[in-house]
Protein backbone atom coordinates (compact mmCIF):
# COMPACT_ATOMS: atom_id res chain seq x y z
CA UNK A 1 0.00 0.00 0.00
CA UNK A 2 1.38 3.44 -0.36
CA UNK A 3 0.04 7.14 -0.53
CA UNK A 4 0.86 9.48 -3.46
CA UNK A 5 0.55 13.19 -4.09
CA UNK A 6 -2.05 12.90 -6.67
CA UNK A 7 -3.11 15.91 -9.23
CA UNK A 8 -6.09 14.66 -11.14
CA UNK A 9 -8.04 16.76 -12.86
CA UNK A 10 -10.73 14.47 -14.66
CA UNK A 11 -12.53 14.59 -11.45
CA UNK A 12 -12.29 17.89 -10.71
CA UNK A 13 -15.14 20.77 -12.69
CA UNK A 14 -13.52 23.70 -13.13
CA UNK A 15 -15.23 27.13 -14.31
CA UNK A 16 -12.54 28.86 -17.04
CA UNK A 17 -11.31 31.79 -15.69
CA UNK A 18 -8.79 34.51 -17.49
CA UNK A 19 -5.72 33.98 -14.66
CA UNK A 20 -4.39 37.38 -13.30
CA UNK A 21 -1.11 36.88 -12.48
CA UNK A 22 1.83 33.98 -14.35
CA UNK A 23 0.95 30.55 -13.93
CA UNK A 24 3.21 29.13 -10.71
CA UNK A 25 4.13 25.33 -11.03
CA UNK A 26 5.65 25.58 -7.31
CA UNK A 27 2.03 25.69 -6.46
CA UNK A 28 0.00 23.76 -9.18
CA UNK A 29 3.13 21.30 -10.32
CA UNK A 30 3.21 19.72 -13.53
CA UNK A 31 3.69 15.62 -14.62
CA UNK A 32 2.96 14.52 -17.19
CA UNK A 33 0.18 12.08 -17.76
CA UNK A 34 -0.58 8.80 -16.28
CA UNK A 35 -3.51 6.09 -15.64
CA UNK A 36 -5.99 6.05 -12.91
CA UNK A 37 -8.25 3.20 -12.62
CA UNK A 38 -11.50 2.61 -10.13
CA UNK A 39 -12.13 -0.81 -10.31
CA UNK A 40 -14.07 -3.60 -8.55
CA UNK A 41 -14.57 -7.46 -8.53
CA UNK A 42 -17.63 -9.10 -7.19
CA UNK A 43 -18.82 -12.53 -6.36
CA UNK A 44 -22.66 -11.97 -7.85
CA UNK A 45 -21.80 -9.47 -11.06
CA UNK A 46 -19.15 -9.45 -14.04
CA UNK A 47 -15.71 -7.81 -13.13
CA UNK A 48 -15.70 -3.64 -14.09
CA UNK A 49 -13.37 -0.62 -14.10
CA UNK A 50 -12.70 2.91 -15.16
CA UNK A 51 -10.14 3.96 -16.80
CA UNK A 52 -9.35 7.90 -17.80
CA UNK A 53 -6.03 9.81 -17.47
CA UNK A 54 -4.98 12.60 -15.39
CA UNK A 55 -4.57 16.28 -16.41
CA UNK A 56 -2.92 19.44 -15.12
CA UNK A 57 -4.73 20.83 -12.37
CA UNK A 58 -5.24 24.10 -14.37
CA UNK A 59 -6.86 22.28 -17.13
CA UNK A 60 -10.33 22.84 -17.78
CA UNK A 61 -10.91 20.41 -20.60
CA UNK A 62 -13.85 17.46 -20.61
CA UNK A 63 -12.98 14.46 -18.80
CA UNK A 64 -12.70 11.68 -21.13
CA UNK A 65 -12.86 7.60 -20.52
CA UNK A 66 -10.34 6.01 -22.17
CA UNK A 67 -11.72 2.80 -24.10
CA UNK A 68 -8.39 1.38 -26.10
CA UNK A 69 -6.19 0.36 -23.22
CA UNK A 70 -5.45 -3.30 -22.80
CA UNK A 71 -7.16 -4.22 -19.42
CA UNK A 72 -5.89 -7.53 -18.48
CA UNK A 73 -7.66 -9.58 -15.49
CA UNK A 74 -5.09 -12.13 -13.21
CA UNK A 75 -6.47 -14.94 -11.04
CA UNK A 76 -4.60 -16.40 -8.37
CA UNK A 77 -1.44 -15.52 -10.25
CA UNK A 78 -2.59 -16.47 -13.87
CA UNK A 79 -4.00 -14.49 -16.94
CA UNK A 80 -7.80 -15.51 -16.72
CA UNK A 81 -8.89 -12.62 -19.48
CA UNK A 82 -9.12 -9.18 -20.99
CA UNK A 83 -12.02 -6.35 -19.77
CA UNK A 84 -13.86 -5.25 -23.26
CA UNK A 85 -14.68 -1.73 -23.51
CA UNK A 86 -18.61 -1.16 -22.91
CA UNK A 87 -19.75 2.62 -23.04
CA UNK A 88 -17.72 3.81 -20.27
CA UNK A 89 -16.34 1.05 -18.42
CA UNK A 90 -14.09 -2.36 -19.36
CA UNK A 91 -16.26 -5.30 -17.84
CA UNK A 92 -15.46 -9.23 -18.01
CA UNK A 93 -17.61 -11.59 -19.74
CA UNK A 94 -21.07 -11.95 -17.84
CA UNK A 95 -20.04 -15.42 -16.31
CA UNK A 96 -16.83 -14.00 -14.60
CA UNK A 97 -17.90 -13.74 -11.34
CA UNK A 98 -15.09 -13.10 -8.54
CA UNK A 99 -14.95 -16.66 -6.44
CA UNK A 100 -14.46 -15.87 -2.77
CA UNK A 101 -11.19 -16.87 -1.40
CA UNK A 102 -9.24 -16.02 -4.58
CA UNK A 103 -6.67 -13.28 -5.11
CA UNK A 104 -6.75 -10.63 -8.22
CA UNK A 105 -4.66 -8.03 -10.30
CA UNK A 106 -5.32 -5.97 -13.01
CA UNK A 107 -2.54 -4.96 -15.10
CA UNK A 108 -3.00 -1.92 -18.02
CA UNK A 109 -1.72 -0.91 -21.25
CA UNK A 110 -2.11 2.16 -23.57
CA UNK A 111 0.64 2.97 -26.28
CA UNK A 112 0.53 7.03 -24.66
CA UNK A 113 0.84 6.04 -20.99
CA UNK A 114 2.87 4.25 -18.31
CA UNK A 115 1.90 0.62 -17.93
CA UNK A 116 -0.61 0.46 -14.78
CA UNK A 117 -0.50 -2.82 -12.21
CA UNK A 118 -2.74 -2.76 -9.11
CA UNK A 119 -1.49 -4.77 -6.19
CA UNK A 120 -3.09 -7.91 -5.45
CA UNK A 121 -6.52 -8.28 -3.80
CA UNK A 122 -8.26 -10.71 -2.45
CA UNK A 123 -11.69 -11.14 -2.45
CA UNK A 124 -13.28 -12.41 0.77
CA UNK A 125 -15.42 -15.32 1.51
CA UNK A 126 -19.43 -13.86 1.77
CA UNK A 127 -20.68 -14.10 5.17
CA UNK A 128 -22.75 -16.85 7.10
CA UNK A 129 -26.04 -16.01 8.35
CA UNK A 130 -26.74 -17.75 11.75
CA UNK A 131 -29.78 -16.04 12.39
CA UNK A 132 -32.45 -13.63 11.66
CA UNK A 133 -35.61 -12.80 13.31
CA UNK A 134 -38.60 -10.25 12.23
CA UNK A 135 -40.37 -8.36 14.58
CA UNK A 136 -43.48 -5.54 13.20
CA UNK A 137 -43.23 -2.26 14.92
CA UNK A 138 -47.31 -1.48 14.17
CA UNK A 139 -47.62 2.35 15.68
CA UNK A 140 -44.63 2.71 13.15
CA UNK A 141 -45.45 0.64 10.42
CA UNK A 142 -42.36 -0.72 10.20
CA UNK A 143 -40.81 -4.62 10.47
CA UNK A 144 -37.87 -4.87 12.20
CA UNK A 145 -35.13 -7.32 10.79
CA UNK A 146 -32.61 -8.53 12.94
CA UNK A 147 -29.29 -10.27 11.40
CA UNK A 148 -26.93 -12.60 12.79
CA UNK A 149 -23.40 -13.49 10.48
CA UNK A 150 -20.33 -14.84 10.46
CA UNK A 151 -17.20 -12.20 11.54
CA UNK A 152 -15.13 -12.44 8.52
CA UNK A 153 -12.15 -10.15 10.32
CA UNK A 154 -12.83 -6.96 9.04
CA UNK A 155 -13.74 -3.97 11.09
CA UNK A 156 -17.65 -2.51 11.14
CA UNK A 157 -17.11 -0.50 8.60
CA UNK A 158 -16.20 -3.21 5.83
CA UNK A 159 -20.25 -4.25 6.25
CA UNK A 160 -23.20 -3.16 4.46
CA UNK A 161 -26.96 -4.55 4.78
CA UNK A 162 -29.70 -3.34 2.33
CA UNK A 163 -32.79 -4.62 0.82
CA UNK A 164 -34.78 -5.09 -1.81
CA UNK A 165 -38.82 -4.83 -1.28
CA UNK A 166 -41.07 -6.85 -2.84
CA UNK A 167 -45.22 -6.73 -2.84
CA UNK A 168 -47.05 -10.24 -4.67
CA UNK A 169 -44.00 -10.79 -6.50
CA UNK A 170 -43.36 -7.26 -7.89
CA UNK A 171 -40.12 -5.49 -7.47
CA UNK A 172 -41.17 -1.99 -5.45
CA UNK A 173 -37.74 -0.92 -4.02
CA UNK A 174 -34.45 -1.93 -5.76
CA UNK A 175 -31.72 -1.29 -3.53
CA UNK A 176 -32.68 2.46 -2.30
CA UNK A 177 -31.27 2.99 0.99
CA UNK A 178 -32.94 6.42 1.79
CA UNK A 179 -36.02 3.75 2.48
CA UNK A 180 -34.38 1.76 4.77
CA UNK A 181 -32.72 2.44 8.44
CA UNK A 182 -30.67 0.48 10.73
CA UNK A 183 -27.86 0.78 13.49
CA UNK A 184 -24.40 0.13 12.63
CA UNK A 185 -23.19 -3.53 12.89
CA UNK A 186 -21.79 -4.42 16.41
CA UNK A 187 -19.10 -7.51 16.81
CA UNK A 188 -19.17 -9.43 19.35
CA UNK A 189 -16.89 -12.19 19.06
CA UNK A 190 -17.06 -13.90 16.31
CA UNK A 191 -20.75 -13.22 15.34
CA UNK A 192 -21.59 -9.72 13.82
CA UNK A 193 -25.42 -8.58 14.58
CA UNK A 194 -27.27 -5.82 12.47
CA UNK A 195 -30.94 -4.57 13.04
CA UNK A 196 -32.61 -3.59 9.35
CA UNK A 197 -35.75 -1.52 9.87
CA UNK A 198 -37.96 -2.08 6.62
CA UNK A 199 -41.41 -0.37 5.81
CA UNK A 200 -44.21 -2.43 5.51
CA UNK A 201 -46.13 0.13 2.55
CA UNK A 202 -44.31 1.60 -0.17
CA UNK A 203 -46.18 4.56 -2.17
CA UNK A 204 -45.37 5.44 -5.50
CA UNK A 205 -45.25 8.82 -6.93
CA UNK A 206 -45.85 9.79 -10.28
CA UNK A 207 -44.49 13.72 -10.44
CA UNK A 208 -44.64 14.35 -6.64
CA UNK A 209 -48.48 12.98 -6.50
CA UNK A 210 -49.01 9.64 -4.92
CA UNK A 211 -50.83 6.96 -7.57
CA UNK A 212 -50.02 3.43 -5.69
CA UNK A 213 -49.38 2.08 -2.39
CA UNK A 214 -47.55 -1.40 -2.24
CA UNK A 215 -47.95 -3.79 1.16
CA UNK A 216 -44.38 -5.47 1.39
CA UNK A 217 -44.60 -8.57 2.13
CA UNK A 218 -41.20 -10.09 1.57
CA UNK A 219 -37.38 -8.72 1.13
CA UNK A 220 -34.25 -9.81 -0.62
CA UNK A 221 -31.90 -9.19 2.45
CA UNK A 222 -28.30 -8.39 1.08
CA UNK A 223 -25.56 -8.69 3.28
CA UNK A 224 -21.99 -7.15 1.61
CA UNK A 225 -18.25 -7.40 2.91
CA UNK A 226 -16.07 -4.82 1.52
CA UNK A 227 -12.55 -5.24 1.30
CA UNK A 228 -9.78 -2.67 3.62
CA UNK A 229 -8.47 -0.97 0.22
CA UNK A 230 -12.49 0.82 -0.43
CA UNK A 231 -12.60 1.51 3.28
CA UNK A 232 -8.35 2.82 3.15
CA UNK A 233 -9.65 5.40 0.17
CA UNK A 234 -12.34 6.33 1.59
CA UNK A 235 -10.99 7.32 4.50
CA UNK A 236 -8.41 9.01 2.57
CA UNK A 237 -10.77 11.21 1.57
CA UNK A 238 -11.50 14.75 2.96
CA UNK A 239 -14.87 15.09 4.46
CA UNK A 240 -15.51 18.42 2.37
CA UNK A 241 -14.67 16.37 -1.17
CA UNK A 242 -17.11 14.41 -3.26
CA UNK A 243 -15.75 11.33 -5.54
CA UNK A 244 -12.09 12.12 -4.62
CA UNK A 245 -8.59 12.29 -6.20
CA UNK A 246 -9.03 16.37 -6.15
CA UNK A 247 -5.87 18.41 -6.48
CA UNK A 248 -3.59 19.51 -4.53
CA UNK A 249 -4.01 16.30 -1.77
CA UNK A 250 -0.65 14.58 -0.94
CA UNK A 251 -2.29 11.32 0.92
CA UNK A 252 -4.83 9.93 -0.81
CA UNK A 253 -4.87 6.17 -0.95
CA UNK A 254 -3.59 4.04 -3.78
CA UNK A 255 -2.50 0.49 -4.99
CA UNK A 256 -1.45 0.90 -8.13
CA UNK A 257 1.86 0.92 -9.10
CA UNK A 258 2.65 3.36 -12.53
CA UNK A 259 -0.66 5.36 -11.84
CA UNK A 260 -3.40 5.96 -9.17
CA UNK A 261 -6.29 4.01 -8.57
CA UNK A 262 -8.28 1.55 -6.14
CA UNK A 263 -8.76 -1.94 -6.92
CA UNK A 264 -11.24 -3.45 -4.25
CA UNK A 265 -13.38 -6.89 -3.90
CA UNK A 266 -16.93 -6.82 -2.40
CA UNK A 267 -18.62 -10.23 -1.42
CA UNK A 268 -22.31 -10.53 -1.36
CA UNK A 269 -24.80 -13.07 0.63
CA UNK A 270 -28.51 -12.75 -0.57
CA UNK A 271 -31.05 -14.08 2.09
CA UNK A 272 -35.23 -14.17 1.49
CA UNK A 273 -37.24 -12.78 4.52
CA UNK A 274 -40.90 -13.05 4.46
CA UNK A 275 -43.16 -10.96 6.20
């Protein structure tokens, strides 16, 4: 792991402005170009990553994805294939899943820039689910989910629990956090123990006017452990920034070698509650 002094301007919207006094590199530096690379690998979806190139911090220009770089995906050591280019990302073929327990690299190639190689990753085993209970809170309207699973060794932070809602089949909340609550995941031993507060009626609004309101009467309970290098840049990250890498930082977190970037695994468990 390392931290770098990192100037990237893709990620940073900038309003042209007529400068008033000489350009001075002692404050803004220049370097000239390399990679940077967000990129994940999952255990329920295909491989993806981003991959655009840094600018001068003065520069005011579009950011632009590159899409002919060689993006080549390692498995426990080995070649195992190369990301395509699909409108803005490189992704793996749809049955390349990450497989739990395995370690990964990506290494990158473009004729105009440094080669990029991320450090290797491993992606960690999804948890076990001891337990779960549901309780209905009805002055509230609200069912109360409590979790029980398997301490895979990270810290509290590495966890995430969120649901999807269902009503007679029907998909009525994919994945929207702002409708769910819960407390923050507390460790006790090896056993890690989450309360999920769910709603029990979903409305549906059709330009800020209610048309539909949906009894939920069963969840898709997703439980997610996040590997330390998401958490490391994250954390990395000033509370006053959004999306990161925004000049002039000196400590923002990295493992790439050649260029700047996160590489990070994410395991998923799926459970079914009924209400």
């Amino acid at each position: 792991m390392k931290l770098n002094k990192i100037l990237l301007g893709p990620l940073l919207l900038l309003t042209a402005c007529e400068l008033t006094r000489p350009y001075d590199e002692g404050i803004f530096p220049s370097a000239p170009p390399v990679l940077v690379c967000f990129a994940r690998i999952e255990n329920d979806r295909p491989v993806s990553a981003y991959l655009f190139p840094t600018v001068q911090a003065l520069d005011t220009s579009a950011a632009n994805f590159i899409s002919d770089a060689v993006v080549e995906l390692y498995k426990d050591g080995g070649f195992l294939e190369e990301l395509q280019f699909e409108e803005d990302q490189y992704v793996s073929a749809p049955a390349t899943l990450g497989a739990p327990g395995s370690q990964y690299q990506l290494k990158v190639r473009h004729n105009d820039y440094p080669d990029l190689v991320s450090e290797v990753v491993l992606l960690p085993p999804p948890v076990d689910v001891f337990d779960y209970t549901v309780n209905y809170n009805e002055p509230a309207s609200q069912y109360n989910i409590s979790l029980s699973f398997s301490h895979t060794g990270q810290d509290a932070a590495s966890y995430g629990v969120f649901a999807d809602l269902y009503a007679d089949g029907q998909l009525v909340r994919d994945r929207v956090r702002t409708a769910l609550s819960g407390s923050e995941p507390f460790i006790e031993n090896d056993t890690v123990r989450f309360n999920l507060i769910v709603p029990s009626q979903v409305t549906r609004f059709e330009d800020f006017v209610p048309v539909d309101t949906f009894s939920i009467d069963s969840a898709a309970v997703f439980i997610r452990v996040i590997s330390e290098e998401y958490n490391a840049y994250r954390a990395s990250v000033p509370d006053d920034e959004i999306g990161g890498f925004f000049p002039p930082k000196d400590d923002l977190f990295t493992n790439f070698e050649g260029g700047y970037g996160v590489l990070f695994t994410v395991s998923t468990k799926r459970i079914e509650v009924k209400f």
